[in-house]
N, C-alpha and C. Protein backbone atom coordinates (compact mmCIF):
# COMPACT_ATOMS: atom_id res chain seq x y z
N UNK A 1 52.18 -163.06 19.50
CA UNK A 1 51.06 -163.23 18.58
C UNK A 1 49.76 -163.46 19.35
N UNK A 2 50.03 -164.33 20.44
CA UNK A 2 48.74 -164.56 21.25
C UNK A 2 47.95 -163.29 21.91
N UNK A 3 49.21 -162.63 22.40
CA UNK A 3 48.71 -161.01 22.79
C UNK A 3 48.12 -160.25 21.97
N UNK A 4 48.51 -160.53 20.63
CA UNK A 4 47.92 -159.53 19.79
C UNK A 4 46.35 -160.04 19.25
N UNK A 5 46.13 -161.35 19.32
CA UNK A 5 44.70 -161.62 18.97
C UNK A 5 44.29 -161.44 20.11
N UNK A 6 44.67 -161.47 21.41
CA UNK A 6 43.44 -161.23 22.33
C UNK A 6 43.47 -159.63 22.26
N UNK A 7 43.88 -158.62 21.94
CA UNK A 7 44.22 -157.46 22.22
C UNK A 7 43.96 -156.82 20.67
N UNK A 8 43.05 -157.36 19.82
CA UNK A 8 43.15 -156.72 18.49
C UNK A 8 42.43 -155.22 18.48
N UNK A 9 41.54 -154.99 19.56
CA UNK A 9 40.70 -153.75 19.49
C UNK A 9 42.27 -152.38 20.15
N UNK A 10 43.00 -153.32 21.08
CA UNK A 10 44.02 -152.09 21.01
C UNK A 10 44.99 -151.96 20.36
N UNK A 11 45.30 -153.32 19.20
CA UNK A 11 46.12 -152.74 18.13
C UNK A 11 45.30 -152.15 16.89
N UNK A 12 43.85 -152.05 16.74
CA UNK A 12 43.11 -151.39 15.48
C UNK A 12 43.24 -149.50 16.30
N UNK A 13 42.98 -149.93 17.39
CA UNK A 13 43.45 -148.08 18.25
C UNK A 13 44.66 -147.34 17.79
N UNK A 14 45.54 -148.14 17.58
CA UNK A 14 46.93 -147.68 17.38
C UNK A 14 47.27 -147.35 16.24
N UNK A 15 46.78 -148.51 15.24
CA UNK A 15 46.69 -147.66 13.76
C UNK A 15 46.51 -146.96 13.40
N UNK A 16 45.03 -147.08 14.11
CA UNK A 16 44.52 -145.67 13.77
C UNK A 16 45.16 -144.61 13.99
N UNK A 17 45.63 -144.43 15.20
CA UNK A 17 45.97 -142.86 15.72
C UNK A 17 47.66 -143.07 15.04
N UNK A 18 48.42 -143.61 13.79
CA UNK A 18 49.31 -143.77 13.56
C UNK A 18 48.89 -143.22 12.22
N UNK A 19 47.59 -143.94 11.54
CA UNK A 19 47.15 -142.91 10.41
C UNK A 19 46.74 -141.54 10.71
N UNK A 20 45.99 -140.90 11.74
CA UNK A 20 45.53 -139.69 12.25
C UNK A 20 46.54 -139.05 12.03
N UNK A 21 47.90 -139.54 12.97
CA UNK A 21 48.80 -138.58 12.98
C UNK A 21 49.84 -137.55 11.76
N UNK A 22 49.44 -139.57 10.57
CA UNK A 22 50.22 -138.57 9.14
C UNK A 22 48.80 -137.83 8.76
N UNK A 23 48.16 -138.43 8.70
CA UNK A 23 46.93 -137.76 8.09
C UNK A 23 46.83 -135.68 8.63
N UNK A 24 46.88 -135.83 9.79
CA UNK A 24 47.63 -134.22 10.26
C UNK A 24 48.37 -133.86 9.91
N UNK A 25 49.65 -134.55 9.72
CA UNK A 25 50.88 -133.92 9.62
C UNK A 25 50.88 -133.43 7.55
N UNK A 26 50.39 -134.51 7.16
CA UNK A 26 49.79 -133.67 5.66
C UNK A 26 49.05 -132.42 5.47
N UNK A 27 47.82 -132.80 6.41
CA UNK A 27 46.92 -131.25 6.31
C UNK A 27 47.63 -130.38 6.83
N UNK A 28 48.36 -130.50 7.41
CA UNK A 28 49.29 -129.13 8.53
C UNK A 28 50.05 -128.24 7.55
N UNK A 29 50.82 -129.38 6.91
CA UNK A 29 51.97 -129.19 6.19
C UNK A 29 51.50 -128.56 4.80
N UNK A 30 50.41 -128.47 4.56
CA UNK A 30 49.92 -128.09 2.86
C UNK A 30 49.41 -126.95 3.13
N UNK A 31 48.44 -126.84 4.51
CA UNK A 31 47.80 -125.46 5.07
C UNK A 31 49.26 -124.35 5.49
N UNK A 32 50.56 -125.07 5.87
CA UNK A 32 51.53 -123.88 5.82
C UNK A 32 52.06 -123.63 4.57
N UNK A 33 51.95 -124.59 3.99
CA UNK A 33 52.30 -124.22 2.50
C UNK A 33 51.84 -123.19 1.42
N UNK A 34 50.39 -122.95 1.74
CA UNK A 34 49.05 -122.85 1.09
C UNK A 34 49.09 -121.17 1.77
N UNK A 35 49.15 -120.99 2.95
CA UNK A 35 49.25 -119.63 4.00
C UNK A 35 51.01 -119.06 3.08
N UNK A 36 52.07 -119.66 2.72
CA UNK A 36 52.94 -118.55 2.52
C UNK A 36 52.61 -118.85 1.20
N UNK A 37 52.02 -119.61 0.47
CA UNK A 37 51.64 -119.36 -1.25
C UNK A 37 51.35 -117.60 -0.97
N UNK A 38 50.29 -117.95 -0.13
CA UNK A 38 49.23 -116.67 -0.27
C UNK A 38 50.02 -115.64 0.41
N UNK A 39 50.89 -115.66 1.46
CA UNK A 39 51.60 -114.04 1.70
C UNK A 39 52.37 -114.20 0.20
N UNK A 40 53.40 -114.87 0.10
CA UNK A 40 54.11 -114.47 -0.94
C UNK A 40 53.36 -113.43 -2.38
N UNK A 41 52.11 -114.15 -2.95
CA UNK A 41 51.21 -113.52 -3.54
C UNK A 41 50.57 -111.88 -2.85
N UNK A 42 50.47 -112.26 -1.99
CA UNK A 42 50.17 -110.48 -1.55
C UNK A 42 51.04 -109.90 -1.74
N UNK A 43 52.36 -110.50 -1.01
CA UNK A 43 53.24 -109.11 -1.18
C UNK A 43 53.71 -108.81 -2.20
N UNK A 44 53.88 -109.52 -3.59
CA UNK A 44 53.69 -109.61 -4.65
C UNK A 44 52.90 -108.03 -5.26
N UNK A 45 51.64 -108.67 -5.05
CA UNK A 45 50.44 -107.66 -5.40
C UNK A 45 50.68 -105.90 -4.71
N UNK A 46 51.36 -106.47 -3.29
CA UNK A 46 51.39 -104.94 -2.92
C UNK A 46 52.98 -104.07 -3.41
N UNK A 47 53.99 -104.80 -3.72
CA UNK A 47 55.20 -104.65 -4.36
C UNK A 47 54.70 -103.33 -5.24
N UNK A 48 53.73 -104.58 -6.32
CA UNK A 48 53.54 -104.08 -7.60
C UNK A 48 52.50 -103.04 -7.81
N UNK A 49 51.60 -102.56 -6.38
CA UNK A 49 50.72 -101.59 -6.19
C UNK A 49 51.64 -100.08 -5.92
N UNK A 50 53.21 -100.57 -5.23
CA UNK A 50 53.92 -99.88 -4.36
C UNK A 50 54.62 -99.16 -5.26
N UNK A 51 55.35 -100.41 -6.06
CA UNK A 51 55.93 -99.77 -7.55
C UNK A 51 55.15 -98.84 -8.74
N UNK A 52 54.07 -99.46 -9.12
CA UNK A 52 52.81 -98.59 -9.52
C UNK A 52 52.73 -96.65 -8.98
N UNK A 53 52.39 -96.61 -7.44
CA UNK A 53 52.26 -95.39 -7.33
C UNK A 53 53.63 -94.51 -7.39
N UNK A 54 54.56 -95.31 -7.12
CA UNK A 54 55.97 -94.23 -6.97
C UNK A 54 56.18 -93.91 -8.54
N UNK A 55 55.72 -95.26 -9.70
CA UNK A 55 55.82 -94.72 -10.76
C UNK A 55 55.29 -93.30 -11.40
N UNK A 56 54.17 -93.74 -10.60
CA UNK A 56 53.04 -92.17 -11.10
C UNK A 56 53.03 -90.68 -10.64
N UNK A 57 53.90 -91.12 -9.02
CA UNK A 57 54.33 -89.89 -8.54
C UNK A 57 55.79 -89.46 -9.39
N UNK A 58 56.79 -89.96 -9.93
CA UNK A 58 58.05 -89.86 -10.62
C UNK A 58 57.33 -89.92 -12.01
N UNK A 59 56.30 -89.86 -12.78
CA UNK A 59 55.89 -89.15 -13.98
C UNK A 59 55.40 -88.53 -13.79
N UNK A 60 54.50 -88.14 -12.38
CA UNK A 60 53.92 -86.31 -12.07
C UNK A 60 54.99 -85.49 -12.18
N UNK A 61 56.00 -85.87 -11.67
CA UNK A 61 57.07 -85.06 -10.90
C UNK A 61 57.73 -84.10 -12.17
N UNK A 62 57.88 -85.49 -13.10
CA UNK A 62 58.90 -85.43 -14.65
C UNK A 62 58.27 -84.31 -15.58
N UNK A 63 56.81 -84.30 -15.32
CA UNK A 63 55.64 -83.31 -16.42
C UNK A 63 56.15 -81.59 -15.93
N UNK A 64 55.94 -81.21 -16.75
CA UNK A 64 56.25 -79.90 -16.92
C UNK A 64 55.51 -79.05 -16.76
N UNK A 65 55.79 -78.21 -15.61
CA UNK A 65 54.70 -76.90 -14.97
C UNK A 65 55.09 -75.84 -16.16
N UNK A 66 53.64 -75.12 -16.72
CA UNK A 66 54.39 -74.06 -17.35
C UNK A 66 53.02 -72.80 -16.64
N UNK A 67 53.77 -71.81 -16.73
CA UNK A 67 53.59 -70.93 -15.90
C UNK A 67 53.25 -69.46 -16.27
N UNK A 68 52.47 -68.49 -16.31
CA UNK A 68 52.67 -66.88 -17.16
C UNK A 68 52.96 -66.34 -15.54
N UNK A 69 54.18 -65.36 -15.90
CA UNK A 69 54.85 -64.37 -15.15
C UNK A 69 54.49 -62.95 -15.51
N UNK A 70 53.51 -62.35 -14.99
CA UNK A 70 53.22 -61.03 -15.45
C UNK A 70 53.73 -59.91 -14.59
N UNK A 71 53.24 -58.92 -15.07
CA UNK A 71 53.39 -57.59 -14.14
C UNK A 71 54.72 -57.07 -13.77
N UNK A 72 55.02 -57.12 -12.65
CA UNK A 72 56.29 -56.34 -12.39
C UNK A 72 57.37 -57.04 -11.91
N UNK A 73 57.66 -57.68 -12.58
CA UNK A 73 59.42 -58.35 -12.73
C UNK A 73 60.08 -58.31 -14.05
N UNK A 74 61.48 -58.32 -13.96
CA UNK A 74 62.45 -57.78 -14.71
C UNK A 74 62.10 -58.49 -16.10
N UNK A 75 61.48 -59.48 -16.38
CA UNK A 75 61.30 -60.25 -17.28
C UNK A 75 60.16 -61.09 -17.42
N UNK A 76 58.79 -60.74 -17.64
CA UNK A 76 57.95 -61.54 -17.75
C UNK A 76 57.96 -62.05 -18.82
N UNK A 77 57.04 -63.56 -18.63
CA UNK A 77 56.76 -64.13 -19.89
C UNK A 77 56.67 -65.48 -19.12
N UNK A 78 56.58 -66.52 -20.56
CA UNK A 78 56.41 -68.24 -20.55
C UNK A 78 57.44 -68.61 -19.42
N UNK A 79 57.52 -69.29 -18.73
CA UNK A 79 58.43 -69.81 -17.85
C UNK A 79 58.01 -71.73 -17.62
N UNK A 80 58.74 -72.93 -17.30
CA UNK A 80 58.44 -74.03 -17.25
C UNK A 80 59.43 -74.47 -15.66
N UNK A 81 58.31 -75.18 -15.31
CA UNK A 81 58.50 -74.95 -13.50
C UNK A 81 58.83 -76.41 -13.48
N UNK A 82 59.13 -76.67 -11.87
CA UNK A 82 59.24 -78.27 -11.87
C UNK A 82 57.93 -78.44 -10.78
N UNK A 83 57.50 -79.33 -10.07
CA UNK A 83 56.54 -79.97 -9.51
C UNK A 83 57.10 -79.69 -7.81
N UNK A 84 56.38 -78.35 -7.06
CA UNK A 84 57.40 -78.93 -5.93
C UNK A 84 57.73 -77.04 -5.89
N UNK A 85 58.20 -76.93 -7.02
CA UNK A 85 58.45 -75.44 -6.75
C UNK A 85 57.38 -74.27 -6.52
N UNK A 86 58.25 -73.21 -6.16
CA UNK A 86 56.97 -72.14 -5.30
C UNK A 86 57.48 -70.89 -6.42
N UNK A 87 56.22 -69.76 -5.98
CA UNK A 87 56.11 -68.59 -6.66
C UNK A 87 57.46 -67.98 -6.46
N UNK A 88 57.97 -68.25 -5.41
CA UNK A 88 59.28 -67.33 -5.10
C UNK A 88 60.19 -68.00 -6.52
N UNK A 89 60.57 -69.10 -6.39
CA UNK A 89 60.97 -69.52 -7.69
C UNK A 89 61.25 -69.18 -9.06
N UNK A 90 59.80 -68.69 -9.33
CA UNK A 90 59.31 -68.36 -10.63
C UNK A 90 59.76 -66.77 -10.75
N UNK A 91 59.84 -66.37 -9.32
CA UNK A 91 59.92 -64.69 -9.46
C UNK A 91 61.32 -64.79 -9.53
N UNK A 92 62.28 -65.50 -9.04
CA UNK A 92 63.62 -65.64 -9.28
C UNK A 92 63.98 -65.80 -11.18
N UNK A 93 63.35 -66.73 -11.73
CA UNK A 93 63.36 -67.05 -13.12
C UNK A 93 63.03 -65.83 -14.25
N UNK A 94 61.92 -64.76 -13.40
CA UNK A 94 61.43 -63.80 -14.29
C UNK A 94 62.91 -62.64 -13.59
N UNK A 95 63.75 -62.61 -13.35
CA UNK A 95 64.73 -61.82 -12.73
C UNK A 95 64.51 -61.28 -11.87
N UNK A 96 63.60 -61.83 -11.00
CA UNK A 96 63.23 -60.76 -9.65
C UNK A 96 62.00 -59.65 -9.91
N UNK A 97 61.68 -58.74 -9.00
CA UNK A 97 60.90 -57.79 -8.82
C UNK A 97 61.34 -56.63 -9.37
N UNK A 98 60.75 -55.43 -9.73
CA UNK A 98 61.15 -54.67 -10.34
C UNK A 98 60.94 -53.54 -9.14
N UNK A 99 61.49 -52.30 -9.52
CA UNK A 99 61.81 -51.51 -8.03
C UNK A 99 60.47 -51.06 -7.46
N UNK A 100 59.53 -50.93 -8.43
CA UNK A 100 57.90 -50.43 -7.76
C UNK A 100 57.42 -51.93 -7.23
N UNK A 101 58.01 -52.96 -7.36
CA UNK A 101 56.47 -53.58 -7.34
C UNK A 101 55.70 -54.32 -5.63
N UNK A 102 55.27 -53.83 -6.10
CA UNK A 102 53.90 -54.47 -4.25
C UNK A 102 54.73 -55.75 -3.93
N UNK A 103 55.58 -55.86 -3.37
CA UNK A 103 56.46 -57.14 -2.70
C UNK A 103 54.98 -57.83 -2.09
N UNK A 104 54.56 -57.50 -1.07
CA UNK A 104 53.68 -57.91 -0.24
C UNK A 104 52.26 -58.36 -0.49
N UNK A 105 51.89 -58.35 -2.07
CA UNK A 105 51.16 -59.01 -2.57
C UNK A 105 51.33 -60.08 -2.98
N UNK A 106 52.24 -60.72 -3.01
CA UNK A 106 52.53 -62.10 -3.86
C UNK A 106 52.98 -62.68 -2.63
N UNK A 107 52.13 -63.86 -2.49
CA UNK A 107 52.37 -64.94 -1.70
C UNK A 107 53.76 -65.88 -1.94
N UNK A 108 54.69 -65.67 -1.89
CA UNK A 108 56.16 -66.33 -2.50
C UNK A 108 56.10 -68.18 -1.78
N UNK A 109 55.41 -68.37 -0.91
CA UNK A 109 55.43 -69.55 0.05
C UNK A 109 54.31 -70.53 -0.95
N UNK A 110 53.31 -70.16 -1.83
CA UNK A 110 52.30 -70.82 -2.48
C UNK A 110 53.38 -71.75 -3.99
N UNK A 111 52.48 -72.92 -3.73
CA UNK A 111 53.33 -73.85 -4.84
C UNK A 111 52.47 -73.25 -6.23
N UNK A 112 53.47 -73.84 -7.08
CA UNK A 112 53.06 -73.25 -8.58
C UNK A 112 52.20 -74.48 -9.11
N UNK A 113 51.51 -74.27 -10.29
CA UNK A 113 50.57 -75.36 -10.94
C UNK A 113 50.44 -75.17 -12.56
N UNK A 114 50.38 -75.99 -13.21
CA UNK A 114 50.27 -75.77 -14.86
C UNK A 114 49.31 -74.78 -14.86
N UNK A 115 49.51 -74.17 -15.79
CA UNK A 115 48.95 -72.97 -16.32
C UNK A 115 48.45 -71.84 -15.52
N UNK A 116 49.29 -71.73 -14.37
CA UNK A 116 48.90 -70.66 -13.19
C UNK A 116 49.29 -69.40 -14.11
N UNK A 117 48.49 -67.94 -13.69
CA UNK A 117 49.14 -66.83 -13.67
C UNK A 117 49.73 -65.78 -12.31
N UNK A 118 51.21 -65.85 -12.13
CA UNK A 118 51.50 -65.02 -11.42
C UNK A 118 51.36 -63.82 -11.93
N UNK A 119 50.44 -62.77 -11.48
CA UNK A 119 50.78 -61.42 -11.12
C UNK A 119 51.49 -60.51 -9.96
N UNK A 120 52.21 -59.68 -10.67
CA UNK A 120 52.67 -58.48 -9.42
C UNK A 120 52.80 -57.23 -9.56
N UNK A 121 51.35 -56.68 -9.09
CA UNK A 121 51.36 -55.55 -9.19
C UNK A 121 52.21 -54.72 -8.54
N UNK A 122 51.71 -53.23 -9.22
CA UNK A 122 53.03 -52.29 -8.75
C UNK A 122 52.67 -51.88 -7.45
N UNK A 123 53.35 -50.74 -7.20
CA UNK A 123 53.08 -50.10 -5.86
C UNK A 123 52.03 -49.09 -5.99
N UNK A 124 51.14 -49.00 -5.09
CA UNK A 124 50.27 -48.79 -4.96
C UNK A 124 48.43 -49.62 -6.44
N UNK A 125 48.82 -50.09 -6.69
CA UNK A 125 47.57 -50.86 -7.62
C UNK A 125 47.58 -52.30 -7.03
N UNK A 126 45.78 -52.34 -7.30
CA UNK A 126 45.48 -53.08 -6.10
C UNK A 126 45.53 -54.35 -7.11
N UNK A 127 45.38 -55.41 -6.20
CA UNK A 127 46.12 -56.84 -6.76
C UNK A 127 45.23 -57.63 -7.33
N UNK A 128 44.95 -57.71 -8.77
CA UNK A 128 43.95 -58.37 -9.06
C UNK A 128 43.89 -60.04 -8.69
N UNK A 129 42.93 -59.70 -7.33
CA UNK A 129 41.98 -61.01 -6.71
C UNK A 129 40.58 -60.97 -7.66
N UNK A 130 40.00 -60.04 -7.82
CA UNK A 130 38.69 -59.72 -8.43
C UNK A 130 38.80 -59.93 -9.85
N UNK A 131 37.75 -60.92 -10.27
CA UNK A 131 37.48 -60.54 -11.93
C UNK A 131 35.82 -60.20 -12.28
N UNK A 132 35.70 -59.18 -12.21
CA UNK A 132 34.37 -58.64 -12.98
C UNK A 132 33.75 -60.05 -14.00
N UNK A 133 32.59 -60.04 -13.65
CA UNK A 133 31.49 -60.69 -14.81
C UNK A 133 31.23 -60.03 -15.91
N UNK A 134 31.61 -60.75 -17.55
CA UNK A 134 31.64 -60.03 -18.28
C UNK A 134 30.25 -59.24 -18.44
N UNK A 135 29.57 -58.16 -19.24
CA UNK A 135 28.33 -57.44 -19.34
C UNK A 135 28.04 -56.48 -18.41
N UNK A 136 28.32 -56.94 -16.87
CA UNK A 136 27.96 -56.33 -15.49
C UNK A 136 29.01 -55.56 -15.16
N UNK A 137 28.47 -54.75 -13.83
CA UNK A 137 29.93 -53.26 -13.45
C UNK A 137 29.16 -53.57 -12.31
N UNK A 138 28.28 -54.23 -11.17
CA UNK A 138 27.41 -54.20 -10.17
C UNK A 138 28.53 -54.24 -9.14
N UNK A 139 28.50 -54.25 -8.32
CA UNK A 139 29.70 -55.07 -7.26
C UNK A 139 29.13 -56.37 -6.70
N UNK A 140 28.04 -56.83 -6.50
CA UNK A 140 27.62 -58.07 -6.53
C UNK A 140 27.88 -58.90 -7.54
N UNK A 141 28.56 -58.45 -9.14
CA UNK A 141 29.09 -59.09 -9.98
C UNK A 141 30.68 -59.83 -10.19
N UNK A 142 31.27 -58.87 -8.97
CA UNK A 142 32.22 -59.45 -9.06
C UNK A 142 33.11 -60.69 -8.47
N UNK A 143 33.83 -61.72 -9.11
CA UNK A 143 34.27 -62.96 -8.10
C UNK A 143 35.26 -62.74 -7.98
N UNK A 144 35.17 -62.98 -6.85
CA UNK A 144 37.12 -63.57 -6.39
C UNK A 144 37.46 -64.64 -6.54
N UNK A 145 38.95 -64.51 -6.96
CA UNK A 145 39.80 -65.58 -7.54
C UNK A 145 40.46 -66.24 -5.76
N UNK A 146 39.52 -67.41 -5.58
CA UNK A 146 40.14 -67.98 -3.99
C UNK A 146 41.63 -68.67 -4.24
N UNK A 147 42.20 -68.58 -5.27
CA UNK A 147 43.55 -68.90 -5.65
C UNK A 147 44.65 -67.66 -5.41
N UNK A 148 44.17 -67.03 -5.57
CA UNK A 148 45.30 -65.76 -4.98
C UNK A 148 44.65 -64.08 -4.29
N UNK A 149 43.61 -64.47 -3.46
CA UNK A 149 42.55 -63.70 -2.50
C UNK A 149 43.25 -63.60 -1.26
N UNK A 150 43.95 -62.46 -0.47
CA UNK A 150 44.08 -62.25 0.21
C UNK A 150 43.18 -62.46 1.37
N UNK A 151 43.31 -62.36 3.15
CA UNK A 151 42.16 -62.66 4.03
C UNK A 151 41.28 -61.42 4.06
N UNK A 152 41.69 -59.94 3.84
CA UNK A 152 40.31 -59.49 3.56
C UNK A 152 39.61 -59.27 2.63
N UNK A 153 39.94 -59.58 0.97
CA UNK A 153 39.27 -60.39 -0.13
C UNK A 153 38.19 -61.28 -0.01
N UNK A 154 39.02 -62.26 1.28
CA UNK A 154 38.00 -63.75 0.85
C UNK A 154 37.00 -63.19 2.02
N UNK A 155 36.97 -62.31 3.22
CA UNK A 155 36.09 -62.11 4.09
C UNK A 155 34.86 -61.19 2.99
N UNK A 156 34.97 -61.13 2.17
CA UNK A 156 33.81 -60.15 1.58
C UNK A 156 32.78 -61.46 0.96
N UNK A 157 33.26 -62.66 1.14
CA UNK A 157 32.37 -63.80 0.80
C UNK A 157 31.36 -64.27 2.14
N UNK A 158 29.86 -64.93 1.78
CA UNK A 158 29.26 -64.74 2.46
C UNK A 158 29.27 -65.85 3.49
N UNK A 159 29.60 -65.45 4.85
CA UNK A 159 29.81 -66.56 5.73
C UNK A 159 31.24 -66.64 6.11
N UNK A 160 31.88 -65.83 5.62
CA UNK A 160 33.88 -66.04 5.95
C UNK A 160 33.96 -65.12 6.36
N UNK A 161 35.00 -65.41 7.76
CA UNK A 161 35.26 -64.48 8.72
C UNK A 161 37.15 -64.70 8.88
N UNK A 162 37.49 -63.98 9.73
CA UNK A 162 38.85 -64.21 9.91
C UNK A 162 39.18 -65.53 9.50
N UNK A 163 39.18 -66.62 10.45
CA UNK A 163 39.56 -68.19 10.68
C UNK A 163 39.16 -69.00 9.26
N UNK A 164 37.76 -68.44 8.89
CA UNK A 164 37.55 -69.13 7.52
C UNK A 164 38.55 -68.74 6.16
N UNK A 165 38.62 -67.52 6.34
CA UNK A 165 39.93 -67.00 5.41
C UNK A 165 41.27 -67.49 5.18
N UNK A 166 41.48 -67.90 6.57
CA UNK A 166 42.90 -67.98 7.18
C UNK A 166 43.27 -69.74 6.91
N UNK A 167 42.23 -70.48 6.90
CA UNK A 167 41.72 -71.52 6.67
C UNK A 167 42.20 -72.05 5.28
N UNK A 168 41.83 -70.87 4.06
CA UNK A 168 41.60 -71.32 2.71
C UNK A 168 43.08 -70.51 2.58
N UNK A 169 43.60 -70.01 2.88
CA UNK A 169 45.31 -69.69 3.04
C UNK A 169 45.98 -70.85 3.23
N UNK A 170 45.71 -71.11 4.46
CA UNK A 170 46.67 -72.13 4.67
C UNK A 170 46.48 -73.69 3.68
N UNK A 171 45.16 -73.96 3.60
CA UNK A 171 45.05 -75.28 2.20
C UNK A 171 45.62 -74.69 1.31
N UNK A 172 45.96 -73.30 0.62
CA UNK A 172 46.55 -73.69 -0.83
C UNK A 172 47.78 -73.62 -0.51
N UNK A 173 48.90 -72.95 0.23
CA UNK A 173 50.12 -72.96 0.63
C UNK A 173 50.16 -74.48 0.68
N UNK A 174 49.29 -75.23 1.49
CA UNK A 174 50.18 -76.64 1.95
C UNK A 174 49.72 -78.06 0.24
N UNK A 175 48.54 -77.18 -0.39
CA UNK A 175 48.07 -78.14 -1.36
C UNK A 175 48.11 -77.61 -2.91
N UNK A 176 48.60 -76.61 -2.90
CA UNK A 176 48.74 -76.30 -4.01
C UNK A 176 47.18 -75.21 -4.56
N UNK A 177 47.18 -74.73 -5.73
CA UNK A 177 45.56 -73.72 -6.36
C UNK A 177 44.63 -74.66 -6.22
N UNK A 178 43.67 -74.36 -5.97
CA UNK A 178 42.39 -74.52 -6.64
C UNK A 178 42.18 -74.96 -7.69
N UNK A 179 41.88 -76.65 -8.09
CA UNK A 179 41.47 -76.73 -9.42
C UNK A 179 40.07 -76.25 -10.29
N UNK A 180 39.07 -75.88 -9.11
CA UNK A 180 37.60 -75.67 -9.78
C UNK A 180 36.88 -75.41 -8.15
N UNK A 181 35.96 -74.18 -8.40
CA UNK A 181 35.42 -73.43 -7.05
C UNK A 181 35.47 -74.78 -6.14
N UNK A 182 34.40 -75.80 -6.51
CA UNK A 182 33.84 -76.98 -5.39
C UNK A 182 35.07 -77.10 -4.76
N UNK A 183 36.27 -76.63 -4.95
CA UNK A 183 37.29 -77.69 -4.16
C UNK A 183 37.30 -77.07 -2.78
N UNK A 184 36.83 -76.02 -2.75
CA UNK A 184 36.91 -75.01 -1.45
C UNK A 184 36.29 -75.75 -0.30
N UNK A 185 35.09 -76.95 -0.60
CA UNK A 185 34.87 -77.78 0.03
C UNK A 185 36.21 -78.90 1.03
N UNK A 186 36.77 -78.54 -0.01
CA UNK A 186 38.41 -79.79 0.99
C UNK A 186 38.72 -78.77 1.88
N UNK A 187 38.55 -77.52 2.11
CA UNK A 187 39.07 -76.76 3.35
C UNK A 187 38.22 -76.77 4.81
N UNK A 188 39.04 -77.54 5.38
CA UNK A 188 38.26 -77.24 6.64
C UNK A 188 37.03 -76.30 7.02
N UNK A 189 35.84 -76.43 7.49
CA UNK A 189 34.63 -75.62 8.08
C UNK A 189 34.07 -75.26 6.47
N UNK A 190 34.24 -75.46 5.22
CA UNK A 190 33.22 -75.49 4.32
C UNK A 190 32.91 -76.67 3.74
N UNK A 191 31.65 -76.79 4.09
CA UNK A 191 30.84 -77.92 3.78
C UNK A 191 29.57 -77.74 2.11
N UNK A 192 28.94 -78.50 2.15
CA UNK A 192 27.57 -77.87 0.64
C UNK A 192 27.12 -77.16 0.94
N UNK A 193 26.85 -76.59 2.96
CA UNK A 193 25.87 -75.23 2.76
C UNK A 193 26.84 -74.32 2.72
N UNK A 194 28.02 -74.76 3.09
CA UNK A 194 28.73 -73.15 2.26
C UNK A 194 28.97 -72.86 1.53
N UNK A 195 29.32 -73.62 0.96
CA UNK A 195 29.63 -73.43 -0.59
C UNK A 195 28.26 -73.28 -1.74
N UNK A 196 27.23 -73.43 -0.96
CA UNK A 196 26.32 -72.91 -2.14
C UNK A 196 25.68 -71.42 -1.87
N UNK A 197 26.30 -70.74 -0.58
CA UNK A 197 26.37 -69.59 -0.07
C UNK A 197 27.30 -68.54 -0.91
N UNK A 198 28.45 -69.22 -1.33
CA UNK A 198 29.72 -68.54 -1.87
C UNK A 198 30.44 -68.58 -3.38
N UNK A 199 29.03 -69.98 -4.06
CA UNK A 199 29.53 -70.41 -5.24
C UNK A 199 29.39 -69.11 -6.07
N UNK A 200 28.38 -68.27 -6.33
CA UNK A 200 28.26 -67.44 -7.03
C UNK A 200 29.10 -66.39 -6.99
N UNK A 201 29.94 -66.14 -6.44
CA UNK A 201 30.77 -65.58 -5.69
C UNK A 201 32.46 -65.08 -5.75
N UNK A 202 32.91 -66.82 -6.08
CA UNK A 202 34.09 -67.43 -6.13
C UNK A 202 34.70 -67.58 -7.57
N UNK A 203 35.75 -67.54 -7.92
CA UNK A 203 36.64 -68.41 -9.38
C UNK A 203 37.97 -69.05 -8.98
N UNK A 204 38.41 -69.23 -9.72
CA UNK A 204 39.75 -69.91 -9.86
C UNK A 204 40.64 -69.19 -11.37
């Protein structure tokens, strides 16, 4: 006892650092608490972001492509596609090709899209890429359809050369048609000045 009254400034030291220490061991313990509140809550949030998109890709998937099959196969008409499938597909569904028809016009590797029209012309008639402007017969009137434009089709547009052609080939094979001219912009090397070079030009 005598030690401790002469020595009271180093037993008020000791308390202290005896309260410090719970006093930490609380804040420690609530801040780890508080840190997996909050992962648990994210991953939560990203679960349900994760679940969300797979939902939306498995109701894209479920919707129903429907499709016109024209020209020269054994059976044209209405056809209903799945999400995923290609023209070759569809030409399988219409019974195949018929004995004239231009094999080598129809891109069979291009994915299908609601309300696409496959054509296949015969042998020798040329493949309608071109649709005339109604009123006009000019040849400056006419657009090409960049949805099913062969590479020397799309080279008659102003500013497309081989590579630029070859370019807008390979985006719809890997992405599917064209929803509306501007999209020609998502293809590599066309930017707004090209496309306001080619808008007048172009359809879908």
């Amino acid at each position: 006892m005598e030690w401790l009254r002469t020595h009271k400034w180093l037993s008020a030291i000791c308390g202290g650092l005896v309260c410090l220490i719970l006093l930490l061991s609380i804040v420690l313990g609530g801040d780890k608490e508080a840190k997996k509140t909050a992962t648990d809550s994210e991953s939560l949030v990203f679960s349900k972001e994760e679940k969300n998109e797979e939902e939306q890709k498995k109701e894209k998937a479920e919707l129903p492509i429907i499709i016109d099959v024209k020209g020269s196969v054994q059976n044209p008409g209405i056809y209903t596609m799945k999400d995923g499938e290609r023209i070759d597909d569809a030409i399988n569904k219409a019974g195949g090709f018929t004995k004239n028809a231009e094999v080598t016009a129809v891109n069979l590797a291009q994915k299908v899209a609601d309300e696409m029209v496959v054509y296949v012309p015969s042998e020798g008639e040329k493949e309608l890429t071109s649709i005339p402007v109604e009123g006009t017969d000019t040849e400056e009137s006419v657009l090409i359809n960049i949805n099913n434009a062969q590479s020397e089709e799309l080279q008659k547009l102003n500013g497309v050369g081989p590579s630029k052609a070859e370019a807008i080939i390979v985006y719809r094979e890997e992405n599917g048609p064209f929803k509306a001219p501007e999209d020609i912009m998502n293809v590599s090397g066309f930017g707004e000045k090209s496309f306001e070079k080619i808008k007048e030009q172009i359809t879908v």
